[in-house]
Protein backbone atom coordinates (compact mmCIF):
# COMPACT_ATOMS: atom_id res chain seq x y z
CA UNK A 1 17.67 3.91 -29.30
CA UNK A 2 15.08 1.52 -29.92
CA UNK A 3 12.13 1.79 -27.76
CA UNK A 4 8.70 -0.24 -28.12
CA UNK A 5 5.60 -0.29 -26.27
CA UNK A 6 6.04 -3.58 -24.37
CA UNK A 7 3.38 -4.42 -21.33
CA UNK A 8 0.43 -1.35 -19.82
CA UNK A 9 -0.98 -2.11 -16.67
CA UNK A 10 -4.66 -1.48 -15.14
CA UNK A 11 -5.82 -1.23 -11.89
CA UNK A 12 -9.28 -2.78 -10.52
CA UNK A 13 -10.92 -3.14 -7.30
CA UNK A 14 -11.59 -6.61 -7.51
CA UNK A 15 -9.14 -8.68 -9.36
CA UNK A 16 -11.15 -11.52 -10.11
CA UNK A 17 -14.07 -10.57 -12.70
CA UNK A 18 -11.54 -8.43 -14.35
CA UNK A 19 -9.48 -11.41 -14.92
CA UNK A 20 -12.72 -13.66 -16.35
CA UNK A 21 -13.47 -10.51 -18.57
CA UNK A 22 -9.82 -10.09 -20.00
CA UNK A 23 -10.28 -14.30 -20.76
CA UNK A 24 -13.42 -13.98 -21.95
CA UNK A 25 -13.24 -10.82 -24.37
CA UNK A 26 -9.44 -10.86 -25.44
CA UNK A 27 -8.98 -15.07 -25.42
CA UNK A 28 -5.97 -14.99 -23.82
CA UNK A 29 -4.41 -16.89 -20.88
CA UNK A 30 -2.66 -16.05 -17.61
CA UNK A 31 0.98 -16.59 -17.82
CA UNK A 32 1.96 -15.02 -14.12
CA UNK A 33 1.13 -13.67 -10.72
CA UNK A 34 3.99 -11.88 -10.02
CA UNK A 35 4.98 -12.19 -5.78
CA UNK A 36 7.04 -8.95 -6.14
CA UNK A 37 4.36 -6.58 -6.48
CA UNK A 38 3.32 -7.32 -3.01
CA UNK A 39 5.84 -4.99 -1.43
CA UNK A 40 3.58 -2.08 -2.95
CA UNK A 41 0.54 -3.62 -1.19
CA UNK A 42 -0.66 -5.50 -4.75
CA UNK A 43 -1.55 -8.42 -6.35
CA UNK A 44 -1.65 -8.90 -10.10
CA UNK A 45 -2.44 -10.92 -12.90
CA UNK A 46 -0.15 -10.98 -16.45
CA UNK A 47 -1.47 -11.85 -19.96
CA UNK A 48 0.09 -12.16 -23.12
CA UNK A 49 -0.99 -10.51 -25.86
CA UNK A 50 0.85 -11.73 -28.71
CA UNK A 51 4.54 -10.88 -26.93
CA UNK A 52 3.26 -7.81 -25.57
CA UNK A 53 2.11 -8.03 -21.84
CA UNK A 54 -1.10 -6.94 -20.71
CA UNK A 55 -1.09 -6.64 -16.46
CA UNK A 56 -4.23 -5.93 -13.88
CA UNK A 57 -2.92 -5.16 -10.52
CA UNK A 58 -5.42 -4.66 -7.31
CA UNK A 59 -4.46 -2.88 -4.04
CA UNK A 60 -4.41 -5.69 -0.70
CA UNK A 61 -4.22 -2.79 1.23
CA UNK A 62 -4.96 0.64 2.37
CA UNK A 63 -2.24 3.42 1.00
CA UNK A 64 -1.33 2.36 -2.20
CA UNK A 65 -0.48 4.33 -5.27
CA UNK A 66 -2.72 1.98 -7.16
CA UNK A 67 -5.59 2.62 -4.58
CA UNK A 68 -5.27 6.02 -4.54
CA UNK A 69 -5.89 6.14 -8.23
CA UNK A 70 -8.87 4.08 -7.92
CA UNK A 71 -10.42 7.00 -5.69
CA UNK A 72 -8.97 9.73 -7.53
CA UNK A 73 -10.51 8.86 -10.81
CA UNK A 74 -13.80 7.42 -9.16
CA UNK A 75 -13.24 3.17 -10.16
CA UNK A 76 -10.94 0.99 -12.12
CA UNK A 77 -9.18 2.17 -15.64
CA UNK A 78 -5.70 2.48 -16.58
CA UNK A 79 -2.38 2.60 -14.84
CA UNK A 80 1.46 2.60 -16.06
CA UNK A 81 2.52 1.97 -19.85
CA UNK A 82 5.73 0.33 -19.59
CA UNK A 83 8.26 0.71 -22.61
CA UNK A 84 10.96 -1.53 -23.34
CA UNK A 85 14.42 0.29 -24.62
CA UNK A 86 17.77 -1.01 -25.10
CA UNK A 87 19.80 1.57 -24.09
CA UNK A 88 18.35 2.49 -20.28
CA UNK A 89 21.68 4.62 -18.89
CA UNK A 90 21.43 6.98 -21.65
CA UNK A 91 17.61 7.51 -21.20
CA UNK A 92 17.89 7.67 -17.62
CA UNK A 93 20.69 10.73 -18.16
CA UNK A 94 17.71 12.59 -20.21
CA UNK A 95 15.40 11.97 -17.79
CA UNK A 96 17.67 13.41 -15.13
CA UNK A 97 18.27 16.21 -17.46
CA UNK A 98 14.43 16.82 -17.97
CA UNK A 99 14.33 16.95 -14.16
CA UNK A 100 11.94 14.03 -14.10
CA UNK A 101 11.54 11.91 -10.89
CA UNK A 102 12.26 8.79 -10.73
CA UNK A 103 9.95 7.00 -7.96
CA UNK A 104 11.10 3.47 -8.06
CA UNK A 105 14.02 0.92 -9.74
CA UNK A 106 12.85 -2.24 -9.96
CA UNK A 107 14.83 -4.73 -10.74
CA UNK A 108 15.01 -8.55 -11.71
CA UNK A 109 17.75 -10.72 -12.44
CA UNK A 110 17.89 -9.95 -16.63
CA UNK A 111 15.81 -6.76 -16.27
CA UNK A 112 15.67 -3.19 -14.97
CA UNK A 113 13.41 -0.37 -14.73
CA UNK A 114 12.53 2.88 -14.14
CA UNK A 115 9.32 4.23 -13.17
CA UNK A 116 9.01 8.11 -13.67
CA UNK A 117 6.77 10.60 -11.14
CA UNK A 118 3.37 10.91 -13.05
CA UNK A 119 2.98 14.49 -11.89
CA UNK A 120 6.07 14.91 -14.23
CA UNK A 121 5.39 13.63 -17.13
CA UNK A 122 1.29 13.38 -17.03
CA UNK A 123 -1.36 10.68 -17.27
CA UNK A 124 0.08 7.59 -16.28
CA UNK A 125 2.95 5.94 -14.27
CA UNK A 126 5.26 5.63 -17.13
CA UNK A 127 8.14 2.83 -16.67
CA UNK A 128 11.47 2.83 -18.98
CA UNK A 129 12.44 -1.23 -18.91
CA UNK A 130 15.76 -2.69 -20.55
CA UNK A 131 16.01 -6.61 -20.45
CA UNK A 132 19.47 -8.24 -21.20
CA UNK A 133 17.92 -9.94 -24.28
CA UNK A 134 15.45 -8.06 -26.59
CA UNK A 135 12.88 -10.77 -27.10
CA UNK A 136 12.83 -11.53 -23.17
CA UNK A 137 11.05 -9.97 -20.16
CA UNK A 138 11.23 -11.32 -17.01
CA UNK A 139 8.16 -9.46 -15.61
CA UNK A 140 6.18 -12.20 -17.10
CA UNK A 141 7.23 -14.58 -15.24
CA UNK A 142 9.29 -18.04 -16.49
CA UNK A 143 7.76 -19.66 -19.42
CA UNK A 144 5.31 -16.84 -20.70
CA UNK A 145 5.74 -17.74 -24.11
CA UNK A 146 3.83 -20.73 -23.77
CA UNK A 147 0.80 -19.08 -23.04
CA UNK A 148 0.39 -16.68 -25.92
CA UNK A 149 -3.23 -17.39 -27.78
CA UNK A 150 -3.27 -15.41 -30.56
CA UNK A 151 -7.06 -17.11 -32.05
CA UNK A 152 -8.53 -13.87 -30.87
CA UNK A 153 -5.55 -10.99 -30.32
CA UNK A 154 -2.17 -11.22 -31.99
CA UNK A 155 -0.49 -7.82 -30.73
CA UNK A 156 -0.49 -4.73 -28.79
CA UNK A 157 -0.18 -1.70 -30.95
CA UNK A 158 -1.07 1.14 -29.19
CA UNK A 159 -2.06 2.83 -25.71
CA UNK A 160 -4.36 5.86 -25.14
CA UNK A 161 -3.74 8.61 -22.71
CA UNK A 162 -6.45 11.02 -22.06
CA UNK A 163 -5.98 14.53 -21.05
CA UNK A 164 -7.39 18.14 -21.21
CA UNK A 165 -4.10 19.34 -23.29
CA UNK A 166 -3.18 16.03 -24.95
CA UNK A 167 -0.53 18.15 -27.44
CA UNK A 168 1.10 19.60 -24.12
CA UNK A 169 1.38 16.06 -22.47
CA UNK A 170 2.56 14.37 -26.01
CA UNK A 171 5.59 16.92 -25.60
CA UNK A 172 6.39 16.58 -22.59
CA UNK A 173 6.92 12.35 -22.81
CA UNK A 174 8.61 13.33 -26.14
CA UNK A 175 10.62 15.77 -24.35
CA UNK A 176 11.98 12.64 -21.61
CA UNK A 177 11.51 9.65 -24.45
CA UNK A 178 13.74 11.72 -27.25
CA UNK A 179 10.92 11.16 -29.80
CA UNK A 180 8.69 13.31 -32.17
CA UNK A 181 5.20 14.56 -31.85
CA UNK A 182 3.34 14.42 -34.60
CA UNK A 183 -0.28 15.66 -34.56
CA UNK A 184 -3.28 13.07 -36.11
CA UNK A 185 -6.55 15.25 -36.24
CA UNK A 186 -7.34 16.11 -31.95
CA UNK A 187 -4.93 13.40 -31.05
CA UNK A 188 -0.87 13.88 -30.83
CA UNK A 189 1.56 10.31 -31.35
CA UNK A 190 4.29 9.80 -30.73
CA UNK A 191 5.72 6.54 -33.00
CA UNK A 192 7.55 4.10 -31.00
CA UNK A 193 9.91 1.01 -32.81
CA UNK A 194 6.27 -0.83 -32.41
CA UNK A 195 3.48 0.77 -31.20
CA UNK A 196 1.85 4.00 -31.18
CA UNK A 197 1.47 6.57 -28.00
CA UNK A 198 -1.76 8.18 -28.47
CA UNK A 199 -2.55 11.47 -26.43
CA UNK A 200 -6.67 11.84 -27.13
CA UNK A 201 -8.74 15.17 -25.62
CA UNK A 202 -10.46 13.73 -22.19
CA UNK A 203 -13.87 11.89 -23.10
CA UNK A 204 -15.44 11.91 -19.52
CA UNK A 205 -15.25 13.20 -16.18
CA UNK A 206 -12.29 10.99 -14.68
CA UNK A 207 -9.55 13.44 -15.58
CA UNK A 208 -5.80 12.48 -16.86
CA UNK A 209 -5.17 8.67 -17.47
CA UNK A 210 -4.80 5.49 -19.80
CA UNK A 211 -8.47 5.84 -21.43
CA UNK A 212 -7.31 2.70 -24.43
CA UNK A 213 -5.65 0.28 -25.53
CA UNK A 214 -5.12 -0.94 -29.49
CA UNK A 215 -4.96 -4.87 -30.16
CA UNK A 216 -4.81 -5.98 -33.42
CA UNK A 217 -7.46 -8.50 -33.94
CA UNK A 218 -6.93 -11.66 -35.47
CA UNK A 219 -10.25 -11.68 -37.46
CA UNK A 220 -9.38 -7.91 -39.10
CA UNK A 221 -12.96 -6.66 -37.94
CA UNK A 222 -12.83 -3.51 -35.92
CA UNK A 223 -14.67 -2.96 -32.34
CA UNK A 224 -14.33 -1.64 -29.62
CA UNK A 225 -15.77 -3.01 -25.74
CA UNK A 226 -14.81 -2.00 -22.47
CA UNK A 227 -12.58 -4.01 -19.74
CA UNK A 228 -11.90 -2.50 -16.47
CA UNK A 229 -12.67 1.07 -17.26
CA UNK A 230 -10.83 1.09 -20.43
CA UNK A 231 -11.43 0.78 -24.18
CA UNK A 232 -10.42 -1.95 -26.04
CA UNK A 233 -9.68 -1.09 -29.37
CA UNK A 234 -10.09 -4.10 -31.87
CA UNK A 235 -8.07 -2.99 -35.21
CA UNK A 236 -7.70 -4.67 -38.34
């Protein structure tokens, strides 16, 4: 099955100077504010980063999953890594197998998803996404293409999930994705089609969660800043 790392989402208190940051740092430009996303008491914005999708959602009101995460690990940071597959039914039979939750189906008119219980699998809201046509996702809104800016970012390559036993959380995604572990120094990976899953030992007090994100950076020089609670990995 081919699976790659396709869009990760953060969540922020106030959408606004995230947004301006994310412009500012990454030079890339707003292709969407998805409506849907309001039936879980959001808002969001959606960049592309090369023809991966980078999202920032913000709770509108009280009770939200996305709130509640904002309290539980004391401000903004990271929130679901969505993966693109091609072959969704047979996943979704492994997940069932795994006894993994599923918490909600979204679904779009050349796209469905899945969006697993993060108590099951650890760290993040992690969504399994098929589109009808590989190169397409309809989360983006119409026309997304025409706002990729690659001057400063070309690509996605690779999402960060801290956690106190980052080897036992690596296996247990393997364990619902069907893919290997394989351990890198203190870190466990697990290789996707493109992109890399990264589970790193917890750097700071927040507990579990999406800690960074890799973009390959069109100049080759390696940094690393912060947006919205999260590192932003410049790699060559």
């Amino acid at each position: 099955m081919r699976m790659r790392l396709r869009q990760v989402a953060f969540v922020a208190t106030d959408l606004g100077p995230v947004e301006q940051q994310i412009e500012n740092e990454l030079g890339v430009e707003l292709c969407f504010r998805d409506p849907g996303v309001g039936k879980y008491g959001l808002k969001n914005a959606l960049y592309p980063v090369g023809d991966k999708l980078l999202e920032v959602v913000s709770p509108q009101e009280d009770g939200t999953t996305a709130g509640r995460l904002l309290e539980k690990r004391s401000g903004d940071g990271g929130y679901m890594v969505i993966l693109q597959v091609d072959d969704l039914a047979s996943l979704r039979s492994r997940i069932d197998e795994n006894g993994v939750r599923i918490v909600s189906e979204p679904k779009g008119e050349t796209i469905a998803g899945l969006h697993l219980h993060p108590k099951d699998v650890g760290g993040a809201i992690l969504s399994v996404d098929q589109s009808e046509k590989w190169d397409d996702w309809d989360w983006a809104g119409p026309g997304w293409r025409e706002h990729i800016k690659t001057e400063t970012v070309t690509d996605m390559v690779g999402v960060a999930v801290q956690s106190d036993d980052p080897a036992a959380m690596a296996k247990r995604w393997g364990t619902v994705l069907g893919r290997d572990v394989t351990t890198q120094g203190n870190e466990s990976h697990i290789e996707l089609d493109e992109g890399v899953l990264r589970f790193v030992p917890t750097g700071d007090d927040r507990g579990d969660g999406v800690t960074a994100i890799d973009v390959r950076a069109a100049d080759g020089v390696a940094r690393t800043t912060n947006l919205c609670g999260v590192a932003i990995n410049f790699v060559a």
